[in-house]
PDB file of N, CA and C in Angstrom:
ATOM      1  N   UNK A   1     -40.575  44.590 -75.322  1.00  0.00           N
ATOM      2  CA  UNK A   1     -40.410  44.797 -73.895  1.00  0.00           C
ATOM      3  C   UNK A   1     -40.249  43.435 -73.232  1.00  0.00           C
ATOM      4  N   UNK A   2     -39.480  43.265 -72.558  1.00  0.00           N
ATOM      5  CA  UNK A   2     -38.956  42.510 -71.286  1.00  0.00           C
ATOM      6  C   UNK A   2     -40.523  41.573 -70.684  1.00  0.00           C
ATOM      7  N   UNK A   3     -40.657  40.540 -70.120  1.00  0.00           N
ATOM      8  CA  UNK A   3     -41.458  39.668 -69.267  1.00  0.00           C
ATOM      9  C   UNK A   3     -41.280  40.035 -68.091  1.00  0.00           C
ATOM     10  N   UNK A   4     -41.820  40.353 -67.240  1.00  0.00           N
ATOM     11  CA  UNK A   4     -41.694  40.992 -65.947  1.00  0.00           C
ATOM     12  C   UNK A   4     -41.130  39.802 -65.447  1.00  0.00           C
ATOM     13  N   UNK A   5     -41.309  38.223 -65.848  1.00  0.00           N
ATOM     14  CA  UNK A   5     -40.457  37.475 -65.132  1.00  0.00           C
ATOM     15  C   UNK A   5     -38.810  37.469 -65.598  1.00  0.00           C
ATOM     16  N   UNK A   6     -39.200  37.981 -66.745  1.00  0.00           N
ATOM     17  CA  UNK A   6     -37.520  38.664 -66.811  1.00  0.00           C
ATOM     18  C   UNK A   6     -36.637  39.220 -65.779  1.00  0.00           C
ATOM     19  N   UNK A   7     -37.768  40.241 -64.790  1.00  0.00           N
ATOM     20  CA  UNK A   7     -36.657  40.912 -64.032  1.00  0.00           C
ATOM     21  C   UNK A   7     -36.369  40.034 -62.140  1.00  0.00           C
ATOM     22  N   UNK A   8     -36.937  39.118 -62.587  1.00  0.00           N
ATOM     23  CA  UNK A   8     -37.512  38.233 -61.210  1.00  0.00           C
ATOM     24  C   UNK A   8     -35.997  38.295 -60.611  1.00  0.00           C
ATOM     25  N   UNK A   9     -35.865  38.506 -59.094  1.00  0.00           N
ATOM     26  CA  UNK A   9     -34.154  37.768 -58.870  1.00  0.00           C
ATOM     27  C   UNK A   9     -33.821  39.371 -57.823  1.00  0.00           C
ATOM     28  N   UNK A  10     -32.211  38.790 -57.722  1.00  0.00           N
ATOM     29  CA  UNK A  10     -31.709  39.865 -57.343  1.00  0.00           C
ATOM     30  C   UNK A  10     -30.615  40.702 -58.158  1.00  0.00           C
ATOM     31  N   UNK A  11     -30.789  42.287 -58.517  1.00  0.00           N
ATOM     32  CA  UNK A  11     -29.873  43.258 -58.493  1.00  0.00           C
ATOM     33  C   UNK A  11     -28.854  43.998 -58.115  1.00  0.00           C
ATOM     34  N   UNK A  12     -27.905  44.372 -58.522  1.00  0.00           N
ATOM     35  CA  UNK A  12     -27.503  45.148 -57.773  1.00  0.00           C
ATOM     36  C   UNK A  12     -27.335  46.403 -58.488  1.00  0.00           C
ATOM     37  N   UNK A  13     -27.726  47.707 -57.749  1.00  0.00           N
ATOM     38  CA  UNK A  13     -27.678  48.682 -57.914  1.00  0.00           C
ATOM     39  C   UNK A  13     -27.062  50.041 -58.002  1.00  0.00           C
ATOM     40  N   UNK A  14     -27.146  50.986 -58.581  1.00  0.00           N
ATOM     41  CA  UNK A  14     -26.476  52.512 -58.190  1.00  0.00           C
ATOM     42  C   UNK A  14     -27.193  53.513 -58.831  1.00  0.00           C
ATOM     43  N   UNK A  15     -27.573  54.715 -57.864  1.00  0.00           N
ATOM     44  CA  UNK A  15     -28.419  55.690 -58.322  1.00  0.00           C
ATOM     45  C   UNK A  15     -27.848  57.146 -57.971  1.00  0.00           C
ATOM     46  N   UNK A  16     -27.731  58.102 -59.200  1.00  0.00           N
ATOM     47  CA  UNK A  16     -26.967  59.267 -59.071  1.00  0.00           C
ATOM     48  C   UNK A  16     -28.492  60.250 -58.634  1.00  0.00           C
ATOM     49  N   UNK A  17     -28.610  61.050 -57.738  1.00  0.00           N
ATOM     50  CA  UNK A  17     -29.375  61.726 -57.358  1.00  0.00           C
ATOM     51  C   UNK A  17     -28.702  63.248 -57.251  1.00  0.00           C
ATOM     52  N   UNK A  18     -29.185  64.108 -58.361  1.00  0.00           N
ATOM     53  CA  UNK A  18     -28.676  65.370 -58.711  1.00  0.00           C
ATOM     54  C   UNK A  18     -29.376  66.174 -57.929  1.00  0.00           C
ATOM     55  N   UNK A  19     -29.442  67.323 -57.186  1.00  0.00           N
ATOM     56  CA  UNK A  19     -30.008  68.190 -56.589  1.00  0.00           C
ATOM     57  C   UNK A  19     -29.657  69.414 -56.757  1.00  0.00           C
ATOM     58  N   UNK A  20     -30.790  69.719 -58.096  1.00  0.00           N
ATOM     59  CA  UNK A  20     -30.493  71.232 -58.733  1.00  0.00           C
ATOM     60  C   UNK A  20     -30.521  72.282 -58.258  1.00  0.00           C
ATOM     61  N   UNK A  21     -31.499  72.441 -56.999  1.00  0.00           N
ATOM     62  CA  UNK A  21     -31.550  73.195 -55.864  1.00  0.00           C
ATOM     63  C   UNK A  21     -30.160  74.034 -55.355  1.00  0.00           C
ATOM     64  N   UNK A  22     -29.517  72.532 -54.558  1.00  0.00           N
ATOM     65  CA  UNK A  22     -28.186  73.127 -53.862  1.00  0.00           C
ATOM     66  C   UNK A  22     -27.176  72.964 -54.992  1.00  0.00           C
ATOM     67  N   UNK A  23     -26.785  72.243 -56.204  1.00  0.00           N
ATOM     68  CA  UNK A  23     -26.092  72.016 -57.199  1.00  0.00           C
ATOM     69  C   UNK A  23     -25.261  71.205 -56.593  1.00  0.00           C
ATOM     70  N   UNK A  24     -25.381  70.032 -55.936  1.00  0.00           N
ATOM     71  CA  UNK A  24     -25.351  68.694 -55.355  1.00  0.00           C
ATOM     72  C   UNK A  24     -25.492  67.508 -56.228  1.00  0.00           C
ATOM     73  N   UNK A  25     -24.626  66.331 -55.781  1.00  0.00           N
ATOM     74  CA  UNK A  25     -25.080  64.952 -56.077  1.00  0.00           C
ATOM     75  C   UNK A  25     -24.914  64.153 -55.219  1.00  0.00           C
ATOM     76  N   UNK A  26     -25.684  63.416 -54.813  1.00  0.00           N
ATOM     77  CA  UNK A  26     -25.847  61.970 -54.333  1.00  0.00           C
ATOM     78  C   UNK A  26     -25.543  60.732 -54.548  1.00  0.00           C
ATOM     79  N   UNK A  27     -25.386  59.722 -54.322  1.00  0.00           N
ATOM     80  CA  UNK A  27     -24.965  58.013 -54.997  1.00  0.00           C
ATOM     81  C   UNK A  27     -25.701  58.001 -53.471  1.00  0.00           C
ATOM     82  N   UNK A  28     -26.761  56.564 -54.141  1.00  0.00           N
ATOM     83  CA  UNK A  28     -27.158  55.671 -53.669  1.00  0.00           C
ATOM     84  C   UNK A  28     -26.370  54.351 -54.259  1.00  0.00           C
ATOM     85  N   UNK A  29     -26.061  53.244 -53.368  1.00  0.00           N
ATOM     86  CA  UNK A  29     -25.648  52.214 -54.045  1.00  0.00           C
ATOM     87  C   UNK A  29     -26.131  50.662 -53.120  1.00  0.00           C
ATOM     88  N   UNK A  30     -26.517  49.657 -53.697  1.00  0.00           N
ATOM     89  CA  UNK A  30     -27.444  48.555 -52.867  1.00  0.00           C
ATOM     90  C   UNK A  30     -27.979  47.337 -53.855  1.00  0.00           C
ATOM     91  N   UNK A  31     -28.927  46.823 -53.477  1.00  0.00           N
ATOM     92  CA  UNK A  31     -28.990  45.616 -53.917  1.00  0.00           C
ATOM     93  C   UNK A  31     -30.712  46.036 -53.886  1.00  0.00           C
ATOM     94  N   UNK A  32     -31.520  45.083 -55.122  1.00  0.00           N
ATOM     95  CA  UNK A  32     -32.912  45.287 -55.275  1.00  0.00           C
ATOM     96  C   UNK A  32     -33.311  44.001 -56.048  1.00  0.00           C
ATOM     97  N   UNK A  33     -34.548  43.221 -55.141  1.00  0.00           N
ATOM     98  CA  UNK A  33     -35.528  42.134 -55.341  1.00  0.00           C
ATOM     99  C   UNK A  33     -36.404  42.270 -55.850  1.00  0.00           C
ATOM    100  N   UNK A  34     -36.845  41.764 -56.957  1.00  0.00           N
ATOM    101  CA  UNK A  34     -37.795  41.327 -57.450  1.00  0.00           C
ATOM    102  C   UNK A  34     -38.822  40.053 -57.118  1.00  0.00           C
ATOM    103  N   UNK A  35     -39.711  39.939 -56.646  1.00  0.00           N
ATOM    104  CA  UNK A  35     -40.149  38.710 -56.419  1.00  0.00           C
ATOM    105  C   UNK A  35     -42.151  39.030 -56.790  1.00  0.00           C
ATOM    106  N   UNK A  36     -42.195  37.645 -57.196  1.00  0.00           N
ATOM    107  CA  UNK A  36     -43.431  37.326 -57.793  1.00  0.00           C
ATOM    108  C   UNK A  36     -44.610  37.841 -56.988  1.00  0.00           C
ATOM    109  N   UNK A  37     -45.782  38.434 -57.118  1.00  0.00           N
ATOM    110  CA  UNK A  37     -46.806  38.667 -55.773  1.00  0.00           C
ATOM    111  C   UNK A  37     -48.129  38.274 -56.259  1.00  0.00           C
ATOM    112  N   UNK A  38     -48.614  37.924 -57.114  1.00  0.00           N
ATOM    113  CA  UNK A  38     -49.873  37.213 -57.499  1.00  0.00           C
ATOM    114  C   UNK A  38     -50.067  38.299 -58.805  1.00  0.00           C
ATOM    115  N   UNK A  39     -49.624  39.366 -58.887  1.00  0.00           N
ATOM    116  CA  UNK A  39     -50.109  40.353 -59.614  1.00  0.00           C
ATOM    117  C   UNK A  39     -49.088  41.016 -60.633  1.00  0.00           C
ATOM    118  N   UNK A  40     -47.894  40.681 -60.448  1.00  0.00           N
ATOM    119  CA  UNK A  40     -46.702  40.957 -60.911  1.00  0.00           C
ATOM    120  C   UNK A  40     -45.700  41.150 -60.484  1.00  0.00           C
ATOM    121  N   UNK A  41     -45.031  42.135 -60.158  1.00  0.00           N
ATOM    122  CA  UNK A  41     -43.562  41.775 -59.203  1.00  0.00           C
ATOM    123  C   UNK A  41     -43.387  42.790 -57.809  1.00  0.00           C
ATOM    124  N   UNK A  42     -43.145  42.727 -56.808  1.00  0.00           N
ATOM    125  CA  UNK A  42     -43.053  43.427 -55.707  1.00  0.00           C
ATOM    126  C   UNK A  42     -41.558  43.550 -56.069  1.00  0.00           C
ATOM    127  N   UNK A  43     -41.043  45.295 -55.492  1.00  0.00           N
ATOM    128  CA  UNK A  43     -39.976  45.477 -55.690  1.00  0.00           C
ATOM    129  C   UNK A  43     -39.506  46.178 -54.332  1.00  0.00           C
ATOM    130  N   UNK A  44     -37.846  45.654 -54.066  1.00  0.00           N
ATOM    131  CA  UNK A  44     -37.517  46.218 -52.916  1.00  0.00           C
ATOM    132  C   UNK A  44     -36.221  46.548 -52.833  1.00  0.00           C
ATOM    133  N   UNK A  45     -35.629  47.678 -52.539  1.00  0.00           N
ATOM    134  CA  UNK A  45     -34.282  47.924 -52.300  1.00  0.00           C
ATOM    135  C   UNK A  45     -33.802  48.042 -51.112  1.00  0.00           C
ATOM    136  N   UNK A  46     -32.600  47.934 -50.851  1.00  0.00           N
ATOM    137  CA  UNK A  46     -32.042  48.429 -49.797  1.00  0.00           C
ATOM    138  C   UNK A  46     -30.689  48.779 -49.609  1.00  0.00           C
ATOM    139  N   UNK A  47     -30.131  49.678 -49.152  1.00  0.00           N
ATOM    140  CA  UNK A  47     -28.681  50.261 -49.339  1.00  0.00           C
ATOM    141  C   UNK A  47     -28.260  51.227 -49.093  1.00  0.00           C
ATOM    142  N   UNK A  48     -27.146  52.359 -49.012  1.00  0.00           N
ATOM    143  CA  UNK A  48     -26.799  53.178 -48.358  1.00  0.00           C
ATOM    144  C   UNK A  48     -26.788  54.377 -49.650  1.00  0.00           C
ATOM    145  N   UNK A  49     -27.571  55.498 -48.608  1.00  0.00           N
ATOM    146  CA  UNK A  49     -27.090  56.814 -49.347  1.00  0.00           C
ATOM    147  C   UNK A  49     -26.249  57.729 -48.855  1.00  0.00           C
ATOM    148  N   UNK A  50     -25.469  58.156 -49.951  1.00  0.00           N
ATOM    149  CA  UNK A  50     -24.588  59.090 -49.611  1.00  0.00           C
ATOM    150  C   UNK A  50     -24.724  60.470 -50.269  1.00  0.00           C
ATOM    151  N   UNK A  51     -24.588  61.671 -49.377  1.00  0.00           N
ATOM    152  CA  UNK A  51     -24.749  62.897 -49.682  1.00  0.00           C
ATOM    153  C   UNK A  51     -23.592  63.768 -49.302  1.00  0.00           C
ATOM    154  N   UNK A  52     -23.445  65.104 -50.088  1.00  0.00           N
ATOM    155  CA  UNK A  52     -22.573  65.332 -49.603  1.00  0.00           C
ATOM    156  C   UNK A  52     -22.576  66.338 -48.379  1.00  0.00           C
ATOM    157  N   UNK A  53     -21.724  66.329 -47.205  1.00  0.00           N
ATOM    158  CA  UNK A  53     -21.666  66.608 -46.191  1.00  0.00           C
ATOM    159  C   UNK A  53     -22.695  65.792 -45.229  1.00  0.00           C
ATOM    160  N   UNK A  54     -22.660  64.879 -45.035  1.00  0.00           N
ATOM    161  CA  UNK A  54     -23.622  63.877 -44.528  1.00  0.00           C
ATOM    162  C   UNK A  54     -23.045  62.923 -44.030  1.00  0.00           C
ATOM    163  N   UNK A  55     -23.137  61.994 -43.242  1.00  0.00           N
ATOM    164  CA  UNK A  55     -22.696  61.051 -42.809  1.00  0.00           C
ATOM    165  C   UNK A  55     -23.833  60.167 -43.540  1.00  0.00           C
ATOM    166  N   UNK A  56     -23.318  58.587 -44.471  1.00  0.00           N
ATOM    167  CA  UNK A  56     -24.082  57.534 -45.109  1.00  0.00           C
ATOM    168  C   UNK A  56     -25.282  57.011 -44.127  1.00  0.00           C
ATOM    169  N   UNK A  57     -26.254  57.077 -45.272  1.00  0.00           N
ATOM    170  CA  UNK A  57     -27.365  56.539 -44.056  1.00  0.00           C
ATOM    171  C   UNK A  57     -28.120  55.278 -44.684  1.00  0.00           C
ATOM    172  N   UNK A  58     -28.417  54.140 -44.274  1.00  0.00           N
ATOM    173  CA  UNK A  58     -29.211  53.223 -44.906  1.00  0.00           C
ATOM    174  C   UNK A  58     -30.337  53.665 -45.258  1.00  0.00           C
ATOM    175  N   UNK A  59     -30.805  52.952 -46.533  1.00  0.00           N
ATOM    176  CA  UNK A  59     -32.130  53.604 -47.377  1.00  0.00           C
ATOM    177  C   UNK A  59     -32.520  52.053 -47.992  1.00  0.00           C
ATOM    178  N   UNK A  60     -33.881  52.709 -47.780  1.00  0.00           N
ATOM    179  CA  UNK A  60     -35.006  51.220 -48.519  1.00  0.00           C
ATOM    180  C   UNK A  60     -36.123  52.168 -49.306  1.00  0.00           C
ATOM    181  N   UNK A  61     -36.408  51.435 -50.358  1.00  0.00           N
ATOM    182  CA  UNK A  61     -37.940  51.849 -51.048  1.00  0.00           C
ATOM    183  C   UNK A  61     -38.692  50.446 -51.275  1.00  0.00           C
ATOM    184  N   UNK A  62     -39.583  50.603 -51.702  1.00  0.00           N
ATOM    185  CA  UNK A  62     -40.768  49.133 -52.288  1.00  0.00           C
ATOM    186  C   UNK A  62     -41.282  49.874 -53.320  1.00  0.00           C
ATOM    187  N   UNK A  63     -41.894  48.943 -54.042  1.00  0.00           N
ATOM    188  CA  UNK A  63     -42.586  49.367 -55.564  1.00  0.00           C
ATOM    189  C   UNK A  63     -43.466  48.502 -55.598  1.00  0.00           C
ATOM    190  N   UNK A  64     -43.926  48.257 -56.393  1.00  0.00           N
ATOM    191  CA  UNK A  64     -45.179  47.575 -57.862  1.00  0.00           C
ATOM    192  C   UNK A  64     -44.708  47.461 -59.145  1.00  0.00           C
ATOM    193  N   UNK A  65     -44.272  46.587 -59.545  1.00  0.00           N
ATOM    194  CA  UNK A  65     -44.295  46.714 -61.392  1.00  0.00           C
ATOM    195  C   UNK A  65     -45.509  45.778 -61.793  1.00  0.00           C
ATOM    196  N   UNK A  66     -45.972  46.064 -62.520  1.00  0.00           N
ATOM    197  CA  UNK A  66     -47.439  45.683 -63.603  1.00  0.00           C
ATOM    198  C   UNK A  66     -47.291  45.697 -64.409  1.00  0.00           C
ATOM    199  N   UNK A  67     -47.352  44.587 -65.451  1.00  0.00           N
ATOM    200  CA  UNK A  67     -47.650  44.888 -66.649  1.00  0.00           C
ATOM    201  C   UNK A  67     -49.041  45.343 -66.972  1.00  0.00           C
ATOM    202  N   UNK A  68     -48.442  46.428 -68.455  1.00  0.00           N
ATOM    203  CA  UNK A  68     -49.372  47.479 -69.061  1.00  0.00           C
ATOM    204  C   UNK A  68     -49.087  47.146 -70.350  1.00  0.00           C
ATOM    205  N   UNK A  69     -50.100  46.618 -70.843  1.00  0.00           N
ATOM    206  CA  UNK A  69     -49.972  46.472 -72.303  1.00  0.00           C
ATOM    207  C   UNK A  69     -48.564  46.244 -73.214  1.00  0.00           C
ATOM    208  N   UNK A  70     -48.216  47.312 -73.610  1.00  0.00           N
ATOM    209  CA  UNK A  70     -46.511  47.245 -74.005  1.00  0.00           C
ATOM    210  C   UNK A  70     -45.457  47.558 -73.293  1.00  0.00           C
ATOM    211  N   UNK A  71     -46.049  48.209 -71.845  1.00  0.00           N
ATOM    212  CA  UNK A  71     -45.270  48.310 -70.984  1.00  0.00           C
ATOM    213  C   UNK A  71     -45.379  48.047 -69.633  1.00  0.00           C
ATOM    214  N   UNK A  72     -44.223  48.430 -68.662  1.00  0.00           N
ATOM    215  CA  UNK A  72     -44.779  48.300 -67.228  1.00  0.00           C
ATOM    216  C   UNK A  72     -45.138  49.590 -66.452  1.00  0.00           C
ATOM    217  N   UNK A  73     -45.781  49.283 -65.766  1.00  0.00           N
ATOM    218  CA  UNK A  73     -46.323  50.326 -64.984  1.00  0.00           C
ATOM    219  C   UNK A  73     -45.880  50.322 -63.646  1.00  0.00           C
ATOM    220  N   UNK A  74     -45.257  51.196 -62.826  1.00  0.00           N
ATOM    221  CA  UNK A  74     -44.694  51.028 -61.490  1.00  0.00           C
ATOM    222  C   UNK A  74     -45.399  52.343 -60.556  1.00  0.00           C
ATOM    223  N   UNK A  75     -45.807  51.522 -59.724  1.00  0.00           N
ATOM    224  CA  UNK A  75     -46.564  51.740 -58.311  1.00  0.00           C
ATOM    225  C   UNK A  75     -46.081  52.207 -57.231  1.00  0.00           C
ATOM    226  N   UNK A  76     -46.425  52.768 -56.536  1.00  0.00           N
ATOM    227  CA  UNK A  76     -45.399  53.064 -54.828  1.00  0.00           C
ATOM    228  C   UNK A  76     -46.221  51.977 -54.293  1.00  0.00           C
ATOM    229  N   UNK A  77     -45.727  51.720 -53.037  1.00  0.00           N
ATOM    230  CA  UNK A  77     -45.866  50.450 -52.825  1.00  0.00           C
ATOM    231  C   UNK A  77     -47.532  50.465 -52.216  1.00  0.00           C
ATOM    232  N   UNK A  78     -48.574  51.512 -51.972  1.00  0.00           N
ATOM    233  CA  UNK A  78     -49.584  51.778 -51.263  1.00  0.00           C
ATOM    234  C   UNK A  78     -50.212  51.755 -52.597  1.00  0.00           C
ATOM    235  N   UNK A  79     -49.661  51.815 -54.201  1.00  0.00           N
ATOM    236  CA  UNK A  79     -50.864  51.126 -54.960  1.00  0.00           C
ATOM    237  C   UNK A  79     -50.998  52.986 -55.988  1.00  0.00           C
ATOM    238  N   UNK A  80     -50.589  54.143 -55.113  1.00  0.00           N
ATOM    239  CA  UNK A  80     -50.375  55.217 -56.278  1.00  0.00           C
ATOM    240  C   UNK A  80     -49.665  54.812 -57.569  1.00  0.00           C
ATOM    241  N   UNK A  81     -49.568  55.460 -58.758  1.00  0.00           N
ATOM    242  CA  UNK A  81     -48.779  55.735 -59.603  1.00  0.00           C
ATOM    243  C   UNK A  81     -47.773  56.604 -59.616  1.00  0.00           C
ATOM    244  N   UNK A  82     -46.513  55.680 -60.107  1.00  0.00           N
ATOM    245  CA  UNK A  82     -44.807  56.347 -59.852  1.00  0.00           C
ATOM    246  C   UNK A  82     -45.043  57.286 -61.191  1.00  0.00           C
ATOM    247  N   UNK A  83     -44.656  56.049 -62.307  1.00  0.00           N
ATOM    248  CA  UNK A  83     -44.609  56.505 -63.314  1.00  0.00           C
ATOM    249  C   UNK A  83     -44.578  54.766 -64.355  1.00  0.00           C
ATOM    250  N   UNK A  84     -44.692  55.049 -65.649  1.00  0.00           N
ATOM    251  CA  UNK A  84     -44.977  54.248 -66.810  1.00  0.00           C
ATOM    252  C   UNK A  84     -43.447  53.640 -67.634  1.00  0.00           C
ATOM    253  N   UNK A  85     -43.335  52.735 -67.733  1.00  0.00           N
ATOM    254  CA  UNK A  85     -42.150  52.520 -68.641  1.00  0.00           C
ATOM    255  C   UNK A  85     -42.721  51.611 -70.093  1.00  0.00           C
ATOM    256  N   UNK A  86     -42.414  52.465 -70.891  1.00  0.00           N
ATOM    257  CA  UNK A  86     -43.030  51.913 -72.441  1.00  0.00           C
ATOM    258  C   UNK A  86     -42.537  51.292 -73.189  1.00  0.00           C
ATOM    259  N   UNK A  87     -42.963  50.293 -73.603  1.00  0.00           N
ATOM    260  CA  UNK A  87     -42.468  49.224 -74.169  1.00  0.00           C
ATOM    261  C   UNK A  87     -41.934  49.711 -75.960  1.00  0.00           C
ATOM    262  N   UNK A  88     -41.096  48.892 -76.874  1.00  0.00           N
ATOM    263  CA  UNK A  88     -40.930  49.385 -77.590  1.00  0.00           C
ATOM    264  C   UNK A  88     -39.820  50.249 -78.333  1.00  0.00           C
ATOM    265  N   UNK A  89     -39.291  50.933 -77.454  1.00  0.00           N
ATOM    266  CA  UNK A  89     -37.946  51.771 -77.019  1.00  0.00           C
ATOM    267  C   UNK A  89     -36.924  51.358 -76.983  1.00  0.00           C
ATOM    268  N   UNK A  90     -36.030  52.008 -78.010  1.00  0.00           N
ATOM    269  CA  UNK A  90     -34.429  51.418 -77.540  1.00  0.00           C
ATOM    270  C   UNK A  90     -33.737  52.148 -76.103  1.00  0.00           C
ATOM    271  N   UNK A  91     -34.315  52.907 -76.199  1.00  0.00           N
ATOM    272  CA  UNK A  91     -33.702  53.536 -74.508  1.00  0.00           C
ATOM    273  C   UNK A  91     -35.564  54.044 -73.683  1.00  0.00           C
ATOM    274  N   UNK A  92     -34.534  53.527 -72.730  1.00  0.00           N
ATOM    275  CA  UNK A  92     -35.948  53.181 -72.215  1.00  0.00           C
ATOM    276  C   UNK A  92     -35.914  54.540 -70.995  1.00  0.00           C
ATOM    277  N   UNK A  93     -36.931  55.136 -70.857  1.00  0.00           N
ATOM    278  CA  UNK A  93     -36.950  56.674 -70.116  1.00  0.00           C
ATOM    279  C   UNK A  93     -38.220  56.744 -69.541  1.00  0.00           C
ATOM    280  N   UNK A  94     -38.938  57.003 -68.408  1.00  0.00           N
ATOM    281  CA  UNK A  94     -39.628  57.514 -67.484  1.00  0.00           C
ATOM    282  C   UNK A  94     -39.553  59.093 -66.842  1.00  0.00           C
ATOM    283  N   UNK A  95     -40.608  59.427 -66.647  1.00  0.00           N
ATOM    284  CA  UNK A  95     -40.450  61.240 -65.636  1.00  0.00           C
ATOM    285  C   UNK A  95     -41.467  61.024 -64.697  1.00  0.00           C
ATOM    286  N   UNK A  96     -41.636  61.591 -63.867  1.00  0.00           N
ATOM    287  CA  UNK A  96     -42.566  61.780 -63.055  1.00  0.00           C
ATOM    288  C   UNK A  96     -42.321  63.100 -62.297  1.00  0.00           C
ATOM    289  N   UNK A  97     -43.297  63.888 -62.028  1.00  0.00           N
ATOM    290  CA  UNK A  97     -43.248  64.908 -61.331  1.00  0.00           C
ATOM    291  C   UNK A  97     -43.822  64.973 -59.617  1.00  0.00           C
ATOM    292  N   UNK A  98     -43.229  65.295 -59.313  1.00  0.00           N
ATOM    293  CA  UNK A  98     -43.807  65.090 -57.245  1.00  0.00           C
ATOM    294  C   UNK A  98     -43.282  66.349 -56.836  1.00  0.00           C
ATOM    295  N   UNK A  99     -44.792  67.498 -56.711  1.00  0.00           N
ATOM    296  CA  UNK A  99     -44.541  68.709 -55.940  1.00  0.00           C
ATOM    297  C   UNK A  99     -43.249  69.478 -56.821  1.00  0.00           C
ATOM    298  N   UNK A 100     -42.478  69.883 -56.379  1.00  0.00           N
ATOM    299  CA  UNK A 100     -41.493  70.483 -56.980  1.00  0.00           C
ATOM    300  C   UNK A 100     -40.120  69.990 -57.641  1.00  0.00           C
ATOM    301  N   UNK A 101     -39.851  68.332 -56.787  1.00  0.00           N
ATOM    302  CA  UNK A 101     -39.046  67.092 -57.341  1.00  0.00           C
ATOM    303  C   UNK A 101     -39.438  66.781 -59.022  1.00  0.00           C
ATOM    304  N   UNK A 102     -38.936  66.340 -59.510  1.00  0.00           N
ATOM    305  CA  UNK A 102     -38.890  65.600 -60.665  1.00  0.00           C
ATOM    306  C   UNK A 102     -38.118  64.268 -60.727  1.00  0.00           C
ATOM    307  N   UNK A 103     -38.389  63.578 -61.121  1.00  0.00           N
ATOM    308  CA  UNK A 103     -37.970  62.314 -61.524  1.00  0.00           C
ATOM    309  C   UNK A 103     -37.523  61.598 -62.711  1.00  0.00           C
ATOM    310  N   UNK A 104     -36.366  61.449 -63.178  1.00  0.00           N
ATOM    311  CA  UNK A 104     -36.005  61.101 -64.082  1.00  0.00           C
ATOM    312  C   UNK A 104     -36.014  59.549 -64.191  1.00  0.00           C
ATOM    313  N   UNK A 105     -36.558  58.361 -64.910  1.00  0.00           N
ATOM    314  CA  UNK A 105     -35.976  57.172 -64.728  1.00  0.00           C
ATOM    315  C   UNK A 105     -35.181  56.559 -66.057  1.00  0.00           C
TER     316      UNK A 105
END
């Protein structure tokens, strides 16, 4: 697994957001910081989502990454648990469940 100062810097991004519900997809697309916080890395995006029938709307999240033993552990930014990324792995995969959402990472 990666050094969390590995991911230090800036990204740029794109996120397909499926919505099995309406049988929908989404693109998010933006740019995401990494920067050092005493504890491991504060994470931040920002960028526009697009849906369909929607007019694009700017979108931000924040995180936590931690290292966890062989892996990292990512936080919402108030310090809950997102979900775990495990070290070790040639493809690297996360889930998390929220209420009736699921989360694929």
């Amino acid at each position: 697994m990666p050094d969390l100062a590995d991911f230090e810097g800036r990204w740029r991004i794109a996120r397909r957001i499926e919505d099995h519900w309406m049988g929908t997809t989404g693109l998010f697309e933006g740019v995401a910081r990494f920067t050092a916080d005493g504890q491991g890395l504060a994470y931040h995006e920002v960028g526009e989502l697009k849906l369909p029938q929607e007019v694009p709307m700017a979108a931000a999240r924040r995180f936590l990454w931690r290292a966890d033993g062989d892996g990292i552990e990512v936080l919402y930014e108030d310090g809950a648990p997102f979900h775990r990324i495990a070290g070790g792995q040639a493809v690297v995969q996360a889930w998390h469940a929220c209420g009736q959402d699921d989360y694929e990472v």
